[in-house]
Protein backbone atom coordinates (compact mmCIF):
# COMPACT_ATOMS: atom_id res chain seq x y z
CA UNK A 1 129.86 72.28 62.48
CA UNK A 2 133.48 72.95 63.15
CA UNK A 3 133.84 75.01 60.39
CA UNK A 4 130.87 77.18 61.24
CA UNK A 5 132.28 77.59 64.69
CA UNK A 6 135.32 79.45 62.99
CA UNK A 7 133.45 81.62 60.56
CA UNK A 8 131.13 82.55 62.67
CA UNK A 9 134.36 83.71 65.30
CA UNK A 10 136.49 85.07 62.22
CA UNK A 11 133.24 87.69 61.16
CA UNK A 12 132.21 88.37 64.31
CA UNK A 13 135.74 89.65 65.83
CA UNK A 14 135.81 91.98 62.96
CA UNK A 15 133.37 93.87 64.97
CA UNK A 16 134.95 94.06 67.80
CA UNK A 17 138.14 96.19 69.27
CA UNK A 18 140.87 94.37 70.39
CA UNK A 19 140.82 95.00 74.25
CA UNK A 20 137.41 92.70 73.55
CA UNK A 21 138.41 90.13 71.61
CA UNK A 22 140.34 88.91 74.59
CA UNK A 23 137.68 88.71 76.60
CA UNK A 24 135.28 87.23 74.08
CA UNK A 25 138.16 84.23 73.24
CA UNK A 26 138.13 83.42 76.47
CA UNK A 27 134.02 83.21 76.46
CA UNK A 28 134.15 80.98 73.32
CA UNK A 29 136.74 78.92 74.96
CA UNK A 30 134.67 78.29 77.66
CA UNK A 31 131.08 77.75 75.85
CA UNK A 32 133.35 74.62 73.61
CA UNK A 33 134.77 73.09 76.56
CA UNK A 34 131.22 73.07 78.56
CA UNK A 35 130.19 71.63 75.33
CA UNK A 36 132.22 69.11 75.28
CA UNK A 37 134.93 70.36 72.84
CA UNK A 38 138.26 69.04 73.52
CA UNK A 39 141.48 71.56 73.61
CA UNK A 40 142.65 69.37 70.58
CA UNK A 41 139.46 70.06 68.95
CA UNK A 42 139.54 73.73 69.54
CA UNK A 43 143.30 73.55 68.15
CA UNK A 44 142.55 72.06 65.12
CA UNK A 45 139.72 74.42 64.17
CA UNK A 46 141.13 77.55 64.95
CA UNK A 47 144.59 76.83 64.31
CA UNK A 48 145.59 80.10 62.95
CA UNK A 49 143.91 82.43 65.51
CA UNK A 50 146.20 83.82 67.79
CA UNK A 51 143.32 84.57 70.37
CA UNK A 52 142.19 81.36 70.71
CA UNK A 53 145.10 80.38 71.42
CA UNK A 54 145.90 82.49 74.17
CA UNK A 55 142.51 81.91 75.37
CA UNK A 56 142.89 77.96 75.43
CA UNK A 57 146.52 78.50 77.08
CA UNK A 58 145.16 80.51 79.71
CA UNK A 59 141.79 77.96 79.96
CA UNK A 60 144.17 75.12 80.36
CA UNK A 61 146.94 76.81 82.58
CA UNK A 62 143.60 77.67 85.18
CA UNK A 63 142.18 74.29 84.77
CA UNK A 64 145.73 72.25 86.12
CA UNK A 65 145.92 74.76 88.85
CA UNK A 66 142.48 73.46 89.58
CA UNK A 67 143.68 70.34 89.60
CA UNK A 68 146.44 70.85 91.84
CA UNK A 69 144.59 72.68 94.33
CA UNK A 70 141.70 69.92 94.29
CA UNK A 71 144.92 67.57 94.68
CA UNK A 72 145.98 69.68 97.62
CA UNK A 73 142.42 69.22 99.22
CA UNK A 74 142.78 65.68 99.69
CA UNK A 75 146.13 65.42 100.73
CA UNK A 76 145.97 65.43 104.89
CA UNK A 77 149.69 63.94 105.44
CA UNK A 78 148.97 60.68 106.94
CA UNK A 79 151.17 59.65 103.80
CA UNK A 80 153.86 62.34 105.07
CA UNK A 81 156.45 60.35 107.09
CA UNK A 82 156.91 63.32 109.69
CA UNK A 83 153.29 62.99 110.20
């Protein structure tokens, strides 16, 4: 399945200007992580495609700002000690 998942990517891009291709990496990206696809997953099967890549990067660089923020949320400083 992985390997359909890159040829399918690799023919269909050749379609498609390169102003779009960022925008549809970062769609594909997306689809394999809501379907469970892990970023070591999406690594390994498109390993040589630089915007995949960039789309992952940026996926993952969003996602621990997430994180942080969500961190943030529960943080009310009753821990602080100039609470």
């Amino acid at each position: 399945m992985d390997a359909v998942i890159s040829e399918v990517w690799s023919e269909l891009k050749r379609y498609m200007n390169s102003v779009d291709r960022a925008d549809a990496a970062d769609t594909v990206v997306s689809v394999l992580i809501d379907n469970d696809y892990s970023a070591e997953d999406i690594r390994d099967v498109f390993r040589g495609d630089a915007d995949i890549k960039r789309a992952l990067a940026e996926y993952l660089d969003a996602d621990k700002i997430d994180e942080e923020e969500d961190d943030d949320d529960y943080l009310d400083g009753t821990d602080d000690p100039d609470y």
